[in-house]
N, C-alpha and C. Protein backbone atom coordinates (compact mmCIF):
# COMPACT_ATOMS: atom_id res chain seq x y z
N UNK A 1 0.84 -1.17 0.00
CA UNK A 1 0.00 0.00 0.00
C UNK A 1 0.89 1.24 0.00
N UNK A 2 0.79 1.93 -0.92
CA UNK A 2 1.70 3.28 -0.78
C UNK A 2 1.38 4.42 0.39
N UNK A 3 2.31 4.95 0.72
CA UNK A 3 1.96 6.08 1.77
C UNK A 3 1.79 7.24 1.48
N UNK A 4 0.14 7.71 1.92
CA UNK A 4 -0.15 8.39 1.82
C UNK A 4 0.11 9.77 3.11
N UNK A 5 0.45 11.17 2.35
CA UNK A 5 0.55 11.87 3.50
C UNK A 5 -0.53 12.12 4.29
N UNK A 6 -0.54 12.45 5.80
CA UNK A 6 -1.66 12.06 6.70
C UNK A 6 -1.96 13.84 6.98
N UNK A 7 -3.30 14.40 6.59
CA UNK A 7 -3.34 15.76 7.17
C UNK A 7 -3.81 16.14 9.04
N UNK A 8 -2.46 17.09 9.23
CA UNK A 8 -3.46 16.78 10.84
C UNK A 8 -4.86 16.87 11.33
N UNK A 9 -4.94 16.78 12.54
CA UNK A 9 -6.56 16.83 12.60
C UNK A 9 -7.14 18.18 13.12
N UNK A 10 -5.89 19.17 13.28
CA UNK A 10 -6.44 20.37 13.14
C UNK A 10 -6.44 21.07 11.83
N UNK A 11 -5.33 21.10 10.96
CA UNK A 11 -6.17 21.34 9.55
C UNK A 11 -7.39 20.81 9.26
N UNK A 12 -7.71 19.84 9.33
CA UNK A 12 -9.37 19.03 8.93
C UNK A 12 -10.23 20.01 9.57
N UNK A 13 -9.90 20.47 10.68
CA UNK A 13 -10.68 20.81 11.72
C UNK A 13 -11.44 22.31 11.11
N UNK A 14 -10.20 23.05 10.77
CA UNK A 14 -10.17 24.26 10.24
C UNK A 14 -10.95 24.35 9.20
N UNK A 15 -11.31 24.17 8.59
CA UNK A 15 -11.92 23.86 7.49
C UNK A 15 -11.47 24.39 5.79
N UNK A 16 -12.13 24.39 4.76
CA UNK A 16 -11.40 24.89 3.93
C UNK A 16 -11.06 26.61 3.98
N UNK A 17 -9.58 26.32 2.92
CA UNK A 17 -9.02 27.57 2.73
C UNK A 17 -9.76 28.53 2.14
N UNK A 18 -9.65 29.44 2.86
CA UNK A 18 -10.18 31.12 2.89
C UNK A 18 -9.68 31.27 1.37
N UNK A 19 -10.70 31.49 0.23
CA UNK A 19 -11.07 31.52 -1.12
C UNK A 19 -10.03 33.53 -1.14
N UNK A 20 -8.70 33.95 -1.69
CA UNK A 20 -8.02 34.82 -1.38
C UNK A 20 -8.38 35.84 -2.73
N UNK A 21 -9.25 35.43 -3.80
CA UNK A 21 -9.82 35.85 -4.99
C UNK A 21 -11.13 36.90 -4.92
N UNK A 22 -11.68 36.65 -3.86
CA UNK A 22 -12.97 37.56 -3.26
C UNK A 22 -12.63 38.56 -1.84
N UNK A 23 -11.02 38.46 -1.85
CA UNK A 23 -10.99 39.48 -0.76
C UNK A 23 -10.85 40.66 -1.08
N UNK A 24 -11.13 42.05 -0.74
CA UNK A 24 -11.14 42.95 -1.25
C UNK A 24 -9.59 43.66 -1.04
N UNK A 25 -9.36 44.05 -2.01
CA UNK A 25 -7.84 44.71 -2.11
C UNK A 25 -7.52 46.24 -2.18
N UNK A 26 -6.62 46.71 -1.40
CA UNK A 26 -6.63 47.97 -1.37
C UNK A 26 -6.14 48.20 -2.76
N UNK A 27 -6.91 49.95 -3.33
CA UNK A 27 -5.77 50.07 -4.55
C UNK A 27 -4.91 51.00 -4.13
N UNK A 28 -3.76 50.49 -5.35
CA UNK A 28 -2.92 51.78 -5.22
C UNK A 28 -3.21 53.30 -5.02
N UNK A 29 -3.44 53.74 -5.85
CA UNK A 29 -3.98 54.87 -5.82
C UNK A 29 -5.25 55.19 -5.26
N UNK A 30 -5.78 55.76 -4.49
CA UNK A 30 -4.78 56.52 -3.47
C UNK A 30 -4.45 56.51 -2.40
N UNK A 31 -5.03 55.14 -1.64
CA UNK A 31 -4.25 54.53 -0.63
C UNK A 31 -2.54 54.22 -0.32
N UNK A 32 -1.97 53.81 -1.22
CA UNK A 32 -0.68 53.32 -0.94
C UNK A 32 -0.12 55.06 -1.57
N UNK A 33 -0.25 55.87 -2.28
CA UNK A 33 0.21 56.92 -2.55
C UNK A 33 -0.31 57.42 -1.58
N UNK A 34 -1.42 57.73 -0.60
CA UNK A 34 -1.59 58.34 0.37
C UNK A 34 -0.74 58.01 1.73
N UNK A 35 -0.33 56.69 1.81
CA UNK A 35 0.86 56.54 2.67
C UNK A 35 2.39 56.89 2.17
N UNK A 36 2.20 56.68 1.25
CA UNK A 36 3.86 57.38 1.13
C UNK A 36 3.92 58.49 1.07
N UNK A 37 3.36 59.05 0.61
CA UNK A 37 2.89 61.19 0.73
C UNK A 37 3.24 61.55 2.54
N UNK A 38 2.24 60.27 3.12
CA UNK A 38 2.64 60.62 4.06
C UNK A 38 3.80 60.67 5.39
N UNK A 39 4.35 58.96 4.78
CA UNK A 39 5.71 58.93 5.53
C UNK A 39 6.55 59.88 4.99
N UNK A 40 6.43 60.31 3.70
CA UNK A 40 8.41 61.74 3.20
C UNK A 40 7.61 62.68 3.91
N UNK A 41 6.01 63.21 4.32
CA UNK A 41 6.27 64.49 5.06
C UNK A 41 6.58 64.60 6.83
N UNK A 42 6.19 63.24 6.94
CA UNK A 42 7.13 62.99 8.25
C UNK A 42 8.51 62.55 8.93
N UNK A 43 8.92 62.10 7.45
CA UNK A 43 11.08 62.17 7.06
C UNK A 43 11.11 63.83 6.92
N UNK A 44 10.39 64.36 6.01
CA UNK A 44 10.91 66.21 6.12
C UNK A 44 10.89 66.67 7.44
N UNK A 45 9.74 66.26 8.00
CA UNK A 45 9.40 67.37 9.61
C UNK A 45 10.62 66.98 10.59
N UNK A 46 11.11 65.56 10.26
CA UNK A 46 12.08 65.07 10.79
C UNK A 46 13.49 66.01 10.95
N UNK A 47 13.92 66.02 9.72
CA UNK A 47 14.68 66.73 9.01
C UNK A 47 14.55 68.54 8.94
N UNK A 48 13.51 68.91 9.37
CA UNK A 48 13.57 70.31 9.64
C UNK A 48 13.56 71.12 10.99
N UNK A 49 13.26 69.78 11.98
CA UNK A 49 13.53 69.92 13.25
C UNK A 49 15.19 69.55 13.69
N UNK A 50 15.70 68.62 12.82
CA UNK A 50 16.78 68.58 13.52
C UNK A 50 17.49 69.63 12.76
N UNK A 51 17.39 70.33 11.46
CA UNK A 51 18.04 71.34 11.33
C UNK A 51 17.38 72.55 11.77
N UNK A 52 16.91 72.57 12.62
CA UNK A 52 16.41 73.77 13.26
C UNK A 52 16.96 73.44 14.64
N UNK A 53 17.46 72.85 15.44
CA UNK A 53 18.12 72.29 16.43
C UNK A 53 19.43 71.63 16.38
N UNK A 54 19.93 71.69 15.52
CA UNK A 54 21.47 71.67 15.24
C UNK A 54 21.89 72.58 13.79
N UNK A 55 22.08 73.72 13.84
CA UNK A 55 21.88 74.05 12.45
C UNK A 55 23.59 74.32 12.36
N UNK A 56 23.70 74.53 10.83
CA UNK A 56 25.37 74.04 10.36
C UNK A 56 25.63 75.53 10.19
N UNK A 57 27.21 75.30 10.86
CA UNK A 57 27.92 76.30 11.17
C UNK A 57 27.84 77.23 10.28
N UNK A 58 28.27 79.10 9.63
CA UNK A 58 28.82 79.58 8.63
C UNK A 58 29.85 79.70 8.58
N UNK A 59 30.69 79.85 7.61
CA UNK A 59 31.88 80.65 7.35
C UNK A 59 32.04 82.32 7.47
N UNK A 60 33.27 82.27 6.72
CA UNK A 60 33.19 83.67 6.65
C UNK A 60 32.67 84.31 5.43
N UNK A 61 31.78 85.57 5.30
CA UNK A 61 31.43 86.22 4.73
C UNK A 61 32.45 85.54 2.86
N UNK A 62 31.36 85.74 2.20
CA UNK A 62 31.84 85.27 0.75
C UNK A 62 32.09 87.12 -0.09
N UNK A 63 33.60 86.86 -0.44
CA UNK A 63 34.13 88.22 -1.26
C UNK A 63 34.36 87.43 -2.70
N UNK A 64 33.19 87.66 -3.21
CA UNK A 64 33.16 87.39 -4.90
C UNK A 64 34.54 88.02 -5.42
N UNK A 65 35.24 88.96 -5.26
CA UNK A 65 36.47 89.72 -5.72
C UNK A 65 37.75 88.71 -5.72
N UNK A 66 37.77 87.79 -4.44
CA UNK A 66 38.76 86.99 -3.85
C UNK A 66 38.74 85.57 -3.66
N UNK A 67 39.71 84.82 -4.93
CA UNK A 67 39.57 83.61 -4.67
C UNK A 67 40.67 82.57 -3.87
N UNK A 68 39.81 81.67 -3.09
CA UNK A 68 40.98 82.10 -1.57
C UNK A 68 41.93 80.51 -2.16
N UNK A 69 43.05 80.37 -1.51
CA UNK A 69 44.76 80.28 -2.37
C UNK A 69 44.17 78.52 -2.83
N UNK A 70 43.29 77.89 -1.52
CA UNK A 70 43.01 76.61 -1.37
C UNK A 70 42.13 75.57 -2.35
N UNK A 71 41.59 76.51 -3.36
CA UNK A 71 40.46 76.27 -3.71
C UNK A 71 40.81 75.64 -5.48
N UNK A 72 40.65 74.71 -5.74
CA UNK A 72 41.29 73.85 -6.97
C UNK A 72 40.21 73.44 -7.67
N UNK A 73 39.85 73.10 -9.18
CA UNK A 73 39.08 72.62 -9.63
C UNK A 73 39.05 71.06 -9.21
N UNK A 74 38.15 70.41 -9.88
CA UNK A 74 38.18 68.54 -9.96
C UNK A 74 39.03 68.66 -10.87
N UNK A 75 39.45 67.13 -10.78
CA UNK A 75 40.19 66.70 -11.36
C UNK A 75 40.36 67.16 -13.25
N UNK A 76 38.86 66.68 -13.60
CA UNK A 76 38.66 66.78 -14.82
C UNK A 76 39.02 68.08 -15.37
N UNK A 77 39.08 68.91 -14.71
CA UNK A 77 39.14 70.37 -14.98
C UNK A 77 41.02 70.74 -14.79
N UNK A 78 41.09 69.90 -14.24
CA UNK A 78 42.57 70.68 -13.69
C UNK A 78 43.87 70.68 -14.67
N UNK A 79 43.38 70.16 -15.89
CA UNK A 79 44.00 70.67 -17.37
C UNK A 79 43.90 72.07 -18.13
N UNK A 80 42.77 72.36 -18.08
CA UNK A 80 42.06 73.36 -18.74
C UNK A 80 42.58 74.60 -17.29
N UNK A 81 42.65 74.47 -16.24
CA UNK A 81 42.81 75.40 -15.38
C UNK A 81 44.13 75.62 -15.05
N UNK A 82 45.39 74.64 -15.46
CA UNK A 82 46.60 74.75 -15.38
C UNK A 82 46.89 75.70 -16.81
N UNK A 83 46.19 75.24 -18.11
CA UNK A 83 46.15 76.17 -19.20
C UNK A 83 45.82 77.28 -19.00
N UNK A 84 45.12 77.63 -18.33
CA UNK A 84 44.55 79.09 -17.78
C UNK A 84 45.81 80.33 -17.52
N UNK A 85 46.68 79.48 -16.48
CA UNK A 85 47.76 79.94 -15.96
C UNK A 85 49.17 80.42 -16.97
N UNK A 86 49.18 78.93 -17.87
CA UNK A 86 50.51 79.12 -18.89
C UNK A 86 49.88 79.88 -19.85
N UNK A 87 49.04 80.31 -20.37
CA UNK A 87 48.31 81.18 -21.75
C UNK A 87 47.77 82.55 -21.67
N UNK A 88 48.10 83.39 -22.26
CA UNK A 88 46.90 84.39 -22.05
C UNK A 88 45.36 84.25 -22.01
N UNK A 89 44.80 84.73 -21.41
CA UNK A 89 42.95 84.57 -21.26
C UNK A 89 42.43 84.06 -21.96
N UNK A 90 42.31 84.88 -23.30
CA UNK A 90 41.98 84.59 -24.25
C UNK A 90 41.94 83.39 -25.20
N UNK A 91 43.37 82.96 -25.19
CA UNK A 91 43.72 81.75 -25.98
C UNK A 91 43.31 80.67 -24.90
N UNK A 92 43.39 80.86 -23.43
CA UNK A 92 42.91 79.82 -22.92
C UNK A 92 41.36 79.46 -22.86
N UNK A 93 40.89 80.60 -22.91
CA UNK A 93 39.41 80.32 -22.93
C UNK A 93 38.80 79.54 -24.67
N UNK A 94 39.42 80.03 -25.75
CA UNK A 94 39.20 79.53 -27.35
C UNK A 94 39.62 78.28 -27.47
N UNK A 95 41.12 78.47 -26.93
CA UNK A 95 41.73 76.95 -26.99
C UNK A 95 40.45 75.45 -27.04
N UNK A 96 40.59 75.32 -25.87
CA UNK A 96 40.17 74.31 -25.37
C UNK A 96 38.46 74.12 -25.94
N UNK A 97 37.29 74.92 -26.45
CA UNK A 97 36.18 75.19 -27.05
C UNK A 97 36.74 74.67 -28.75
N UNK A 98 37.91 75.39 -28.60
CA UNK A 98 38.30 74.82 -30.30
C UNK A 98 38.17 73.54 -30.65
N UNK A 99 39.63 73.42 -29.79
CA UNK A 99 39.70 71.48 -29.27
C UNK A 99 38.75 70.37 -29.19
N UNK A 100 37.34 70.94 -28.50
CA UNK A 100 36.81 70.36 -28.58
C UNK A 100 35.92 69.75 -29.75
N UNK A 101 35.42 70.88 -30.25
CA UNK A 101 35.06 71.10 -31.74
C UNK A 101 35.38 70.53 -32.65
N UNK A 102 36.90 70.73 -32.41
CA UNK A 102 37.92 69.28 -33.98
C UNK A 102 37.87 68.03 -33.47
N UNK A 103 37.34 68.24 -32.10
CA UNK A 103 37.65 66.25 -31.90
C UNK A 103 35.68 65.69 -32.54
N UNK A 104 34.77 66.86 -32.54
CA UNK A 104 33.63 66.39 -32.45
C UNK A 104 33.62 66.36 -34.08
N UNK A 105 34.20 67.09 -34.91
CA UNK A 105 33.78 67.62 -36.00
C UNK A 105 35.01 66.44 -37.39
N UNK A 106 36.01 66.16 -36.79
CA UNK A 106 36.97 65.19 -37.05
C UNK A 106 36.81 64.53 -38.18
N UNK A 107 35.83 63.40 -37.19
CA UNK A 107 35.40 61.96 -37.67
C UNK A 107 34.23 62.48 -38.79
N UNK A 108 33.52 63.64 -38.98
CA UNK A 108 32.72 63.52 -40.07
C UNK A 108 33.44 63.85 -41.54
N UNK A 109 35.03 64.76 -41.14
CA UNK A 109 35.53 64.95 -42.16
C UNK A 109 36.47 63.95 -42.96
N UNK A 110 36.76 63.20 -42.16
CA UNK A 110 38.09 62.23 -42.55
C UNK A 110 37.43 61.14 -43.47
N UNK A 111 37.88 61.47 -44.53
CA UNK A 111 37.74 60.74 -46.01
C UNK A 111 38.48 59.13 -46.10
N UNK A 112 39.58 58.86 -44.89
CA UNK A 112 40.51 58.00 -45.26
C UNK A 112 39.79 56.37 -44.68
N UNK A 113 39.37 55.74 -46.05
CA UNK A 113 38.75 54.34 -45.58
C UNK A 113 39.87 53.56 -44.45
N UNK A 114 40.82 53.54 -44.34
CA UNK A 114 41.70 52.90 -43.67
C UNK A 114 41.57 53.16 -42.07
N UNK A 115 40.86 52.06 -41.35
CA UNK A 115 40.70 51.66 -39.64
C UNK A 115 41.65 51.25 -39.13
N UNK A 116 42.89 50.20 -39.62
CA UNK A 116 44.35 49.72 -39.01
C UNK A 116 45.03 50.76 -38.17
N UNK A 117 45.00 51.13 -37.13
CA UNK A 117 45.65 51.83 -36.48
C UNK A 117 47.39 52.09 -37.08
N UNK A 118 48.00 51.08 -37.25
CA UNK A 118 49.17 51.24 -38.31
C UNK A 118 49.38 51.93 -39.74
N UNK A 119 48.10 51.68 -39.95
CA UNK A 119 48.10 52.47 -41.27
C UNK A 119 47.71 54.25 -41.13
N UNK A 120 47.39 54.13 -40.12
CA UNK A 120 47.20 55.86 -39.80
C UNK A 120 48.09 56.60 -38.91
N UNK A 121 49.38 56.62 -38.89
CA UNK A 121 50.66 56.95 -37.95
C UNK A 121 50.22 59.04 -37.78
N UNK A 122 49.81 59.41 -38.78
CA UNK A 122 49.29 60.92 -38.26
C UNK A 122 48.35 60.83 -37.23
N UNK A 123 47.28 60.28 -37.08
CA UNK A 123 46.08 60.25 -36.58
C UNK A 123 46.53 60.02 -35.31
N UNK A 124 47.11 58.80 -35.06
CA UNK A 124 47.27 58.13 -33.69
C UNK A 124 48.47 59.33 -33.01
N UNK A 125 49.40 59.66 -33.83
CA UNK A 125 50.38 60.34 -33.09
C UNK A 125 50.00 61.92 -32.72
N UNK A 126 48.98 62.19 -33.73
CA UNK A 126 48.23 63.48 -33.03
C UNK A 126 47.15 63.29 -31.71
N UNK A 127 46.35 61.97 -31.86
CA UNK A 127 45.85 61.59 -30.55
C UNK A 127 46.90 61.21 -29.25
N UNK A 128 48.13 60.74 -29.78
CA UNK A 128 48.77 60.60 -28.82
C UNK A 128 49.38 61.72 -27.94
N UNK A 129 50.06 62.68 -28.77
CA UNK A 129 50.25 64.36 -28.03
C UNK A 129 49.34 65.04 -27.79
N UNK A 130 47.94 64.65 -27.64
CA UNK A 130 46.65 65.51 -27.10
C UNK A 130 46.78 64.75 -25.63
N UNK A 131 47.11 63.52 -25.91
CA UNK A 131 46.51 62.88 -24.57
C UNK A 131 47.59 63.07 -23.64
N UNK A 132 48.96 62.80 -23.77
CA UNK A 132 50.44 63.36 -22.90
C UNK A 132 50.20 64.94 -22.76
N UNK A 133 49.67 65.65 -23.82
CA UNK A 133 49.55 67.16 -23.11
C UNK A 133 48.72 67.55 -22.37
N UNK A 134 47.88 67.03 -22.33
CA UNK A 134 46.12 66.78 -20.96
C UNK A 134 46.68 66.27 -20.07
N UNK A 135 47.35 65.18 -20.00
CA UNK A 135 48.09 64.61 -19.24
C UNK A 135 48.89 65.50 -17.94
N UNK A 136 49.61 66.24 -18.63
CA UNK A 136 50.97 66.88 -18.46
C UNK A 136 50.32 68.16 -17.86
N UNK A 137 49.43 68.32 -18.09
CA UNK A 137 48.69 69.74 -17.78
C UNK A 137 47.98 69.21 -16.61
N UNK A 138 47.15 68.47 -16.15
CA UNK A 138 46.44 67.58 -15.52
C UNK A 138 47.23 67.70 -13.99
N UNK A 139 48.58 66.88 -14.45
CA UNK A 139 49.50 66.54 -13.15
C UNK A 139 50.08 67.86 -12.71
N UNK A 140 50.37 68.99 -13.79
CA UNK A 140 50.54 69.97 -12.81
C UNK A 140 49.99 71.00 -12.37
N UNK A 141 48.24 70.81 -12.88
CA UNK A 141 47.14 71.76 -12.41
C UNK A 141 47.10 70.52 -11.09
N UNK A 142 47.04 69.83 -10.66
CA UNK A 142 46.81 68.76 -9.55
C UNK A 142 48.24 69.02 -8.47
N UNK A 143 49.59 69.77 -8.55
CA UNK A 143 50.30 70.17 -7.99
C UNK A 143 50.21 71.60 -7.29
């Protein structure tokens, strides 16, 4: 006789399962959007009491005239801002707008079917002294 599993005799007891197809369901909208509306305005009140009860220090007064000795771009910048320094204004401000321009404007002009990186020794060696002079500018706007 094979074995059959035995149900206890308080499941039996219980009777059948509660049919979960006819229970009524909250909807989203605007119940569950009415609770979350309402927990972020009680994370804000949170948040405006404790900055109203610990509020963050100031500095000193800001002189738009004076930029103070400490103050460095990011990283990404610290090419273009070391150029700033070695160039007159002018050329530093065109420069780099130029630059950008021939790298965007480049690839629509270049006629030469040839992709082999070997076969294009101008191309690569002009990408290569863009990238050592960003470089080079980089490490000593970062000094």
């Amino acid at each position: 006789m094979p074995s059959v599993a035995r149900i206890p005799e308080r499941a039996r007891a219980s009777g059948p399962a509660p049919d979960l197809t006819t229970e009524k369901v909250k909807p989203f909208y605007p119940d569950y959007i009415l609770d979350e509306v309402i927990a972020w305005y009680a994370v804000m009140a949170a948040l405006v009491i404790l900055a109203s009860l610990f509020p963050a220090g100031l500095e000193a007064k800001a002189d738009p005239l004076i930029t103070p000795e400490h103050i460095k771009p990011e990283w990404y910048f610290l090419g273009v801002y070391e150029l700033l320094k070695l160039v007159p204004r002018d050329i530093g401000i065109i420069a780099p707008i130029a630059l950008v321009l021939v790298i965007v404007i480049l690839p629509l002009l270049d006629q030469n079917r040839e992709v082999r990186p070997r076969r294009r020794p101008i191309a690569i060696a002009c990408a290569v002294v863009l990238l050592l002079g960003l470089g080079v500018l980089t490490i000593m706007g970062g000094r």
